[in-house]
Protein backbone atom coordinates (compact mmCIF):
# COMPACT_ATOMS: atom_id res chain seq x y z
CA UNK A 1 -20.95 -26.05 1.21
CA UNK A 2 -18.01 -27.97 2.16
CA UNK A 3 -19.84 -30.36 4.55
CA UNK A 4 -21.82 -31.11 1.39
CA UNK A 5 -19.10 -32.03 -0.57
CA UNK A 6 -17.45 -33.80 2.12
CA UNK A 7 -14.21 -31.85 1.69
CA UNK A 8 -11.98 -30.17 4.06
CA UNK A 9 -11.27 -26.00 3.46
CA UNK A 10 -7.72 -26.57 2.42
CA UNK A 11 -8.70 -29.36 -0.41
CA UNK A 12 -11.60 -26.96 -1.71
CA UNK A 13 -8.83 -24.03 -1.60
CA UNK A 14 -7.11 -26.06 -3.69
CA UNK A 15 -9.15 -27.28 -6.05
CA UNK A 16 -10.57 -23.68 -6.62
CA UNK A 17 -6.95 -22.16 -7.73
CA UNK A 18 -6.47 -25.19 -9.87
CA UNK A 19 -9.65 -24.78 -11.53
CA UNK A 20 -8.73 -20.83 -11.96
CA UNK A 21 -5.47 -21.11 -13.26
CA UNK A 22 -6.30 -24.22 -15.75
CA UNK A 23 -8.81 -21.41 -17.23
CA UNK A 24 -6.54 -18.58 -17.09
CA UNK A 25 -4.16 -20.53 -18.98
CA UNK A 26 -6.94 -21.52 -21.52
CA UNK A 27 -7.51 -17.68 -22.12
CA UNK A 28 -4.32 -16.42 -22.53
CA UNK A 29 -3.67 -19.26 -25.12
CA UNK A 30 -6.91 -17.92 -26.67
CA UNK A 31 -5.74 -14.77 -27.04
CA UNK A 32 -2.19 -15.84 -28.04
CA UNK A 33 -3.83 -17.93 -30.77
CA UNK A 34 -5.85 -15.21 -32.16
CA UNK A 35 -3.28 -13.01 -32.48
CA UNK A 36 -0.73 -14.99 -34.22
CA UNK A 37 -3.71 -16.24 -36.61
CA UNK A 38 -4.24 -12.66 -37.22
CA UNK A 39 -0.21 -12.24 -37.78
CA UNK A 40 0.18 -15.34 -40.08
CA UNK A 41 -3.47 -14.20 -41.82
CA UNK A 42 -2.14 -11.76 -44.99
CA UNK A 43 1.13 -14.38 -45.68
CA UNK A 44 -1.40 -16.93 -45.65
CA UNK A 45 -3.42 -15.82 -48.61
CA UNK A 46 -0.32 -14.80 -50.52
CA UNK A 47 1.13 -17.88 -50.59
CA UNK A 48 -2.69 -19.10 -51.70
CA UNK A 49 -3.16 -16.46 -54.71
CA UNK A 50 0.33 -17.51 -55.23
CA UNK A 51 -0.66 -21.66 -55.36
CA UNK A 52 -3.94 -20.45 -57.19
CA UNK A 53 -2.00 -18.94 -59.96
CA UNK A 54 0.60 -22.32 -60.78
CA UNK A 55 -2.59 -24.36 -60.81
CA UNK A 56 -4.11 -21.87 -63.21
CA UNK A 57 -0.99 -21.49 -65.12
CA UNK A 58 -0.68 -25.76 -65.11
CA UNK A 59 -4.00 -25.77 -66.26
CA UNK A 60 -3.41 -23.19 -69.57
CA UNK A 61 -0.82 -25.20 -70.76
CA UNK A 62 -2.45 -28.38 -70.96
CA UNK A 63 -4.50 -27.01 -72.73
């Protein structure tokens, strides 16, 4: 396989633990992501219901 992609042993080597770690990375950011999404998640909708409520209350007394 290397002859075919005219590359010495050492350069695929390389190339190979690059590629690995670049998607290792990529995973545990993933994972980091949907965790603190699932942290931020309930204090996200309070502040929401909380938004929803001024505009309804902004909206009653214009009326």
């Amino acid at each position: 396989m290397l002859a075919q992609l005219n590359m010495n042993r050492n350069a695929y080597l390389n190339e190979a633990i690059a590629f690995y770690n670049r998607h290792q990375k990529r995973r545990l950011l993933a994972a980091r992501l949907r965790t603190e999404s699932a942290l931020v998640a309930d204090t996200s909708m309070e502040v929401l219901a909380e938004m929803e409520a001024i505009a309804d209350e902004q909206i009653l007394h214009e009326n």
